[in-house]
N, C-alpha and C. Protein backbone atom coordinates (compact mmCIF):
# COMPACT_ATOMS: atom_id res chain seq x y z
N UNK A 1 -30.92 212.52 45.38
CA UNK A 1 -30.38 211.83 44.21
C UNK A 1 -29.12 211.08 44.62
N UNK A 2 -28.82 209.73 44.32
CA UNK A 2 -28.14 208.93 44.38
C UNK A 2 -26.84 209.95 43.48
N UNK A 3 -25.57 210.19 44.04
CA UNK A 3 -24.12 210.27 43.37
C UNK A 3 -23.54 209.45 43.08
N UNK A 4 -23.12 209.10 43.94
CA UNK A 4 -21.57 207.75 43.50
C UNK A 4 -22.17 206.93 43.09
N UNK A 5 -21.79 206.14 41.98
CA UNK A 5 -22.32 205.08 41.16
C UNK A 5 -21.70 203.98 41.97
N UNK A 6 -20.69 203.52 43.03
CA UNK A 6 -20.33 202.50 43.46
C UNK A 6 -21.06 202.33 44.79
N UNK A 7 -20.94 203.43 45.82
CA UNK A 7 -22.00 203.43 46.34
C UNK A 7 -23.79 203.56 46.66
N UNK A 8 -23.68 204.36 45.46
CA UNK A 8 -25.59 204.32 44.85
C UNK A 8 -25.69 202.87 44.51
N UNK A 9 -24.92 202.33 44.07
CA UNK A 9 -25.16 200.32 43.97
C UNK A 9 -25.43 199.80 44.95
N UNK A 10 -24.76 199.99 45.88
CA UNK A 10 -25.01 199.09 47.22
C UNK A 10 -26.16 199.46 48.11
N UNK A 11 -26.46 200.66 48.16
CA UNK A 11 -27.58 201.55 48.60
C UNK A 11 -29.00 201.21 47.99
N UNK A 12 -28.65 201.15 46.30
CA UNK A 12 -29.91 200.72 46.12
C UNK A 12 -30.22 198.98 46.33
N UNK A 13 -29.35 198.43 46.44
CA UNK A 13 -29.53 196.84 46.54
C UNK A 13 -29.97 196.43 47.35
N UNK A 14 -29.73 197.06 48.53
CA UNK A 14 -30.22 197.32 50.13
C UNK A 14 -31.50 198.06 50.58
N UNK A 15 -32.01 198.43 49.56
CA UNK A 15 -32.99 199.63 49.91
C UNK A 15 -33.89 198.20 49.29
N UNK A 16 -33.70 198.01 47.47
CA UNK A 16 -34.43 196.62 47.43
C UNK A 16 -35.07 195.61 48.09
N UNK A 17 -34.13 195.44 49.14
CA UNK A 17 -34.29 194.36 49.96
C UNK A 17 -35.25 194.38 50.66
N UNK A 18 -34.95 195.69 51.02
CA UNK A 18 -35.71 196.33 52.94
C UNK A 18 -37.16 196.62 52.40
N UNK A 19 -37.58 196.84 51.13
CA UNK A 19 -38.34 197.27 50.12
C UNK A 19 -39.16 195.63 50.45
N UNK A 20 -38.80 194.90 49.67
CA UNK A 20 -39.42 193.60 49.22
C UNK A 20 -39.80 192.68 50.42
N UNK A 21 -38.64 193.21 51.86
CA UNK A 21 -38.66 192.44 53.16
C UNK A 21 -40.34 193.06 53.95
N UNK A 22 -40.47 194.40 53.39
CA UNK A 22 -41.22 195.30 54.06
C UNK A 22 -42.85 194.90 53.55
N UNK A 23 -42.93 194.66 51.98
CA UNK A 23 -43.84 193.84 51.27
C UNK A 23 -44.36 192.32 51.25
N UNK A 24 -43.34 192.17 52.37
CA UNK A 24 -43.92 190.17 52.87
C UNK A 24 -43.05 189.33 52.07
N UNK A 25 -42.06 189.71 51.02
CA UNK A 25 -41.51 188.79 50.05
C UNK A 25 -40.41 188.01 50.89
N UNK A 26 -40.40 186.44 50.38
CA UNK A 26 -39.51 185.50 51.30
C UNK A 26 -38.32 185.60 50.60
N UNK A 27 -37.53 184.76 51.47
CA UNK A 27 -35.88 184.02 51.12
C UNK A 27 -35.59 185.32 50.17
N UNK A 28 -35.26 186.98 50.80
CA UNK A 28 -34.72 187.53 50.25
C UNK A 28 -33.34 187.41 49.83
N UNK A 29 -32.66 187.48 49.37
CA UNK A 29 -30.93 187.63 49.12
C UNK A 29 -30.35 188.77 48.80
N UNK A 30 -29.69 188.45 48.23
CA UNK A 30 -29.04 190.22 47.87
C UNK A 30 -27.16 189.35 47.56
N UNK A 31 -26.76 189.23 46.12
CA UNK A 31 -25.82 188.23 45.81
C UNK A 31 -24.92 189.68 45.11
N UNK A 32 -23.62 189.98 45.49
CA UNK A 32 -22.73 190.98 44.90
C UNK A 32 -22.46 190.23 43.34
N UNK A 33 -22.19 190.10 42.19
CA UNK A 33 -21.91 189.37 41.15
C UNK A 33 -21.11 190.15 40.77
N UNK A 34 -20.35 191.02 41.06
CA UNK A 34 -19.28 191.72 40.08
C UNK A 34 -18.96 191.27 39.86
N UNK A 35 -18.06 190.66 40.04
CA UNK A 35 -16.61 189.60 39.68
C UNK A 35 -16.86 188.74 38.58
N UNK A 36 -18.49 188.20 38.62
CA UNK A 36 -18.95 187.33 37.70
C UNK A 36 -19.25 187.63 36.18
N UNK A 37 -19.82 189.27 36.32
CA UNK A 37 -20.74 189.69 34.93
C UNK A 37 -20.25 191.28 34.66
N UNK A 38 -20.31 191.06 33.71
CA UNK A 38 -19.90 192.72 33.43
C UNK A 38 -21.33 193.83 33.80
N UNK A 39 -22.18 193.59 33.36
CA UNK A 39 -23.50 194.30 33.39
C UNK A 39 -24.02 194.15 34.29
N UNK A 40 -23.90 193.75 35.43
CA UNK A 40 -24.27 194.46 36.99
C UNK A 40 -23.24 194.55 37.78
N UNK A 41 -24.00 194.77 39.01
CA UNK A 41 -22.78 194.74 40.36
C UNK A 41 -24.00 193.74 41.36
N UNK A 42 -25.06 194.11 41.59
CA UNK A 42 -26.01 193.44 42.45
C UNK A 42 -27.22 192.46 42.02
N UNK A 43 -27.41 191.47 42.49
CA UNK A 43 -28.96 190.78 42.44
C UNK A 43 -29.27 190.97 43.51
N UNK A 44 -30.63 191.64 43.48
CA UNK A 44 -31.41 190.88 44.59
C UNK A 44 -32.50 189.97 44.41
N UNK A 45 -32.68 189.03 44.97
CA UNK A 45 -33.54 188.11 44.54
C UNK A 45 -34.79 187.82 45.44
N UNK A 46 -36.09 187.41 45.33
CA UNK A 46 -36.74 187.21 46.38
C UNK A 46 -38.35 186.38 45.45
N UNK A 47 -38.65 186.19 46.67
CA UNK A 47 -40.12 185.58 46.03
C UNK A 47 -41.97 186.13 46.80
N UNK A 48 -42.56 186.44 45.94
CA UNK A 48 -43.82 186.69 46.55
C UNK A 48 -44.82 184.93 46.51
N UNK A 49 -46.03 185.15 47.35
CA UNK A 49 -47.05 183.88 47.03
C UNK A 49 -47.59 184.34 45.95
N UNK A 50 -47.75 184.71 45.77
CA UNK A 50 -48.60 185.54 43.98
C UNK A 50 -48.52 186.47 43.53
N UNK A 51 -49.14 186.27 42.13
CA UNK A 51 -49.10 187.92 41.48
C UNK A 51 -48.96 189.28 41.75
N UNK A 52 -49.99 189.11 42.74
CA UNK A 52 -50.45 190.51 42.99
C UNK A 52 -49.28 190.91 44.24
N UNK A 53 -49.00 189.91 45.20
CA UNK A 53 -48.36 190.38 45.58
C UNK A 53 -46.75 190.54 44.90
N UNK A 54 -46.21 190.07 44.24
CA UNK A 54 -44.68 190.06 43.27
C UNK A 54 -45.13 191.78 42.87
N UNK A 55 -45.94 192.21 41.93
CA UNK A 55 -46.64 193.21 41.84
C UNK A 55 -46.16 194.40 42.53
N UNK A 56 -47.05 194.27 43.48
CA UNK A 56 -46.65 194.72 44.55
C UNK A 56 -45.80 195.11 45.02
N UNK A 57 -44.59 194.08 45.54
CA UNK A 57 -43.77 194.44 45.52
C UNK A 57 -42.59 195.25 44.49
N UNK A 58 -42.94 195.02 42.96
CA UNK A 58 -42.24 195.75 41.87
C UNK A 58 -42.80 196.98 42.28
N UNK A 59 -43.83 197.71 42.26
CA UNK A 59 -44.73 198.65 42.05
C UNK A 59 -43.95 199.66 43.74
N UNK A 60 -43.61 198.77 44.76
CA UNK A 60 -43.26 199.90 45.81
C UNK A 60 -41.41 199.79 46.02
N UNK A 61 -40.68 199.41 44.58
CA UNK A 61 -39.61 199.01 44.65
C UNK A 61 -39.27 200.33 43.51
N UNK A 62 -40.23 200.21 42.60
CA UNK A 62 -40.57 201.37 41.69
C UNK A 62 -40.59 202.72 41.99
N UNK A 63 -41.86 202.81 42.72
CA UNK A 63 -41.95 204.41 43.27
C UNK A 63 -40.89 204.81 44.35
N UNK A 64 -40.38 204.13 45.17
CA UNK A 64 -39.18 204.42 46.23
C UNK A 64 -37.75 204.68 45.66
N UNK A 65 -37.27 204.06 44.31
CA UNK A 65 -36.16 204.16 43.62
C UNK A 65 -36.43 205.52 42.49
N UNK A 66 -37.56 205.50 42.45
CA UNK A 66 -37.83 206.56 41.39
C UNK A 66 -37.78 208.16 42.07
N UNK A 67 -37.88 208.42 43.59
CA UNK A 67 -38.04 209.20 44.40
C UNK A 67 -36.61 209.38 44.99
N UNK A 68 -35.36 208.46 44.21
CA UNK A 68 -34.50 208.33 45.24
C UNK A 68 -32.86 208.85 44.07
N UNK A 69 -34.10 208.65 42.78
CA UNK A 69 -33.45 209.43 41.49
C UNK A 69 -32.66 208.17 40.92
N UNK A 70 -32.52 206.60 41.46
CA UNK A 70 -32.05 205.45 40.75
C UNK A 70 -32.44 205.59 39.28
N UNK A 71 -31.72 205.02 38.07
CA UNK A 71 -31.61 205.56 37.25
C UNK A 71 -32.33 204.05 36.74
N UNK A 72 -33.77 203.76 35.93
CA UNK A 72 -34.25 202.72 36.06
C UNK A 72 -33.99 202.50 33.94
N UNK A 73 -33.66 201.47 33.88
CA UNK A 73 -33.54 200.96 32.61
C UNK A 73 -34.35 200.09 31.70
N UNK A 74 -35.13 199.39 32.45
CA UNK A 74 -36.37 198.57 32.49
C UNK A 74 -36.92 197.82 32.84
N UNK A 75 -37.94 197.05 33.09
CA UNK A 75 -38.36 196.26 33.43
C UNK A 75 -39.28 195.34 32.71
N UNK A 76 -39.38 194.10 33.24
CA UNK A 76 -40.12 192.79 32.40
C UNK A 76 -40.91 191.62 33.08
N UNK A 77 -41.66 191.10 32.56
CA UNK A 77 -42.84 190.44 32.80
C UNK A 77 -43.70 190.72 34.10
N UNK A 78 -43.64 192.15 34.17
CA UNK A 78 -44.82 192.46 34.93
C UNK A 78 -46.29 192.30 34.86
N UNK A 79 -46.46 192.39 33.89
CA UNK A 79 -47.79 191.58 33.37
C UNK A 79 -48.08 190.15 33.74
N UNK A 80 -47.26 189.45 33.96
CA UNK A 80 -47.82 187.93 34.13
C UNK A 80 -47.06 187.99 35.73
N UNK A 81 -46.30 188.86 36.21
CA UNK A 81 -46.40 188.73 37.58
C UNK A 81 -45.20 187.52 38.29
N UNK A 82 -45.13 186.62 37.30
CA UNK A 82 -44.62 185.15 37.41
C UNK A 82 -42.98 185.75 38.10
N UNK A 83 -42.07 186.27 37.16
CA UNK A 83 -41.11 186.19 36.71
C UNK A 83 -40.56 188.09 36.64
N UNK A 84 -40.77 188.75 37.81
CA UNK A 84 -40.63 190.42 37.23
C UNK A 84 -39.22 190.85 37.55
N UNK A 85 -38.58 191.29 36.42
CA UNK A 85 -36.94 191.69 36.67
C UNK A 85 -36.86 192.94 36.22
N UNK A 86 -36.18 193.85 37.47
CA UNK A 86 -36.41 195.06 37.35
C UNK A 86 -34.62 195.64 37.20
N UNK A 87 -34.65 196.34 36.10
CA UNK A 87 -32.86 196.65 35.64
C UNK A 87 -32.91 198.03 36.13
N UNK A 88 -31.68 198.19 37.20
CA UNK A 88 -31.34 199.38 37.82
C UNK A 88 -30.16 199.69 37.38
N UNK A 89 -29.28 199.42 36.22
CA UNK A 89 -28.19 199.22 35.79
C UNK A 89 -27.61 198.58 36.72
N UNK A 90 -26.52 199.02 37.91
CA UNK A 90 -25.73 197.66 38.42
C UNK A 90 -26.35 197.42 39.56
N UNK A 91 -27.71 197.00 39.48
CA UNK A 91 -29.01 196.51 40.66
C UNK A 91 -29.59 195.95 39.55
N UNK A 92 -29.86 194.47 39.65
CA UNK A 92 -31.06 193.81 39.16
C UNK A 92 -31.95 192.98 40.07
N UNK A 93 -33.04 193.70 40.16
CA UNK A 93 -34.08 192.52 40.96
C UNK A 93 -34.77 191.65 40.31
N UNK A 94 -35.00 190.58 40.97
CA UNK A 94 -35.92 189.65 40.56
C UNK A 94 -37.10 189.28 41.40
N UNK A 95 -38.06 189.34 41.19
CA UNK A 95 -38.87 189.01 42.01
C UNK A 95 -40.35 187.74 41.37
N UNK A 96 -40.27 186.45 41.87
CA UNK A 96 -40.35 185.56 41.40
C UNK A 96 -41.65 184.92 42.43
N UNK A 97 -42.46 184.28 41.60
CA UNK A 97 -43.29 183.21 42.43
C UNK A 97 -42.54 181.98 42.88
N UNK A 98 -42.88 181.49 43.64
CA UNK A 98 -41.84 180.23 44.02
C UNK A 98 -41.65 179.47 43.49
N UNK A 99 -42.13 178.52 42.57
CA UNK A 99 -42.08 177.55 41.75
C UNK A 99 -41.55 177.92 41.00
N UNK A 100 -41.41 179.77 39.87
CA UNK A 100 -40.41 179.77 39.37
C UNK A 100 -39.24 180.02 39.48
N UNK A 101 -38.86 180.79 40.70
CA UNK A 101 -37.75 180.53 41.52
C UNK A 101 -36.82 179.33 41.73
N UNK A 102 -37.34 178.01 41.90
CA UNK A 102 -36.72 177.38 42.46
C UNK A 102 -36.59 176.44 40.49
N UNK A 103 -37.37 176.62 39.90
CA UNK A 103 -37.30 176.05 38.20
C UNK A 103 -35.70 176.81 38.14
N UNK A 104 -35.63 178.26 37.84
CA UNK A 104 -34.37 178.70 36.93
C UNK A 104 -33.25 178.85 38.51
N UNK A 105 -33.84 178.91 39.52
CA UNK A 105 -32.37 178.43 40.78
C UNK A 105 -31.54 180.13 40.63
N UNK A 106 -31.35 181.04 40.84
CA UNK A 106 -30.32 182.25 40.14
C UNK A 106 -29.60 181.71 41.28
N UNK A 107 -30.09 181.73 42.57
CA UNK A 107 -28.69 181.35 43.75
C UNK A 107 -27.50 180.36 43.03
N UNK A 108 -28.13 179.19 42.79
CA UNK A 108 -27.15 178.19 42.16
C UNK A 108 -26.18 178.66 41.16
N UNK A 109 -27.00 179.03 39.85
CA UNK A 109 -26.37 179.49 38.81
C UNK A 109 -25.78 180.68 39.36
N UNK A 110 -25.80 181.48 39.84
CA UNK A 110 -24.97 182.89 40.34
C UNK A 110 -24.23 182.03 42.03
N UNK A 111 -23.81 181.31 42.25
CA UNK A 111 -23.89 180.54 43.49
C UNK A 111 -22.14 181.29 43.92
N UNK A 112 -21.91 181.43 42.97
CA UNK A 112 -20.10 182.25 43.12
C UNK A 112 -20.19 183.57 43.17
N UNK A 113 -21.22 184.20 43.51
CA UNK A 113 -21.55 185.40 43.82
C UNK A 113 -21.36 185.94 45.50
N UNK A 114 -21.25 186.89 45.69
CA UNK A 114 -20.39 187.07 47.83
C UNK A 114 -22.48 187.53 48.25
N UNK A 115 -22.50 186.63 48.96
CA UNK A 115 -24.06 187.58 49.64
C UNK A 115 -23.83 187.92 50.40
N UNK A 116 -24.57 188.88 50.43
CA UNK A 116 -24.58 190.48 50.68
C UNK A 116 -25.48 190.32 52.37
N UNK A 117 -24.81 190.77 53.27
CA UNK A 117 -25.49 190.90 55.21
C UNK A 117 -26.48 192.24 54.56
N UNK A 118 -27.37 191.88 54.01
CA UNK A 118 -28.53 193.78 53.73
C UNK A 118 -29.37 193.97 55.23
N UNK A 119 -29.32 192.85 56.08
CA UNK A 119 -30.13 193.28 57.24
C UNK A 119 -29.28 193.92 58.15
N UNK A 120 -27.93 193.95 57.85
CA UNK A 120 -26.85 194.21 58.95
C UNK A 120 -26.27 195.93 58.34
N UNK A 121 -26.29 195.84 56.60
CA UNK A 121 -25.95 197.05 56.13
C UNK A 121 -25.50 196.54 55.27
């Protein structure tokens, strides 16, 4: 079970990553936003080629955080696969087909956010 809520943040944002990197998903990120938003501390962002795989990747981002005692708040448009944002309280993933990725941009709009070295630690 995850303790420290400042470090269980960064742990799980990172685990996200290595999660979604491990599932084939591209142009991962991982953007710190504290400074920006009150209601998180992390994005991670990334994109699958399709459904099944975005899916996919929610589904083994799911069972690994759920095993790891992350405290999960909800999640959305898993069903259409397009667009799936998964709320870890201060971890939000996104995991996006490309076209809608690059439509709503989160890098840009969150672009004052510090990214995060997750391959380095």
């Amino acid at each position: 079970m995850i303790q420290d809520r400042e470090v269980g943040s960064r742990e799980i944002a990172l685990e996200c990553a290595r999660i979604a990197e491990g599932k084939k998903a591209e142009r991962v990120v991982v953007l710190d936003v504290e400074s920006l938003i009150l209601i998180t501390h992390y994005f991670v962002i990334c994109s699958g080629n399709n459904r099944r795989q975005c899916q996919a990747i929610a589904d083994e981002i799911r069972s690994t955080l759920k095993d790891k005692g992350a405290p999960k708040l909800g999640i959305e448009g898993y069903a259409e696969g397009r667009w799936i944002l998964m709320d870890y309280e201060d971890v939000v993933v996104h995991i996006f087909l490309d076209e809608v990725r690059k439509y709503y941009d989160l890098e840009l709009l969150w672009g004052d956010g510090v990214k995060v070295d997750w391959k380095g630690g």
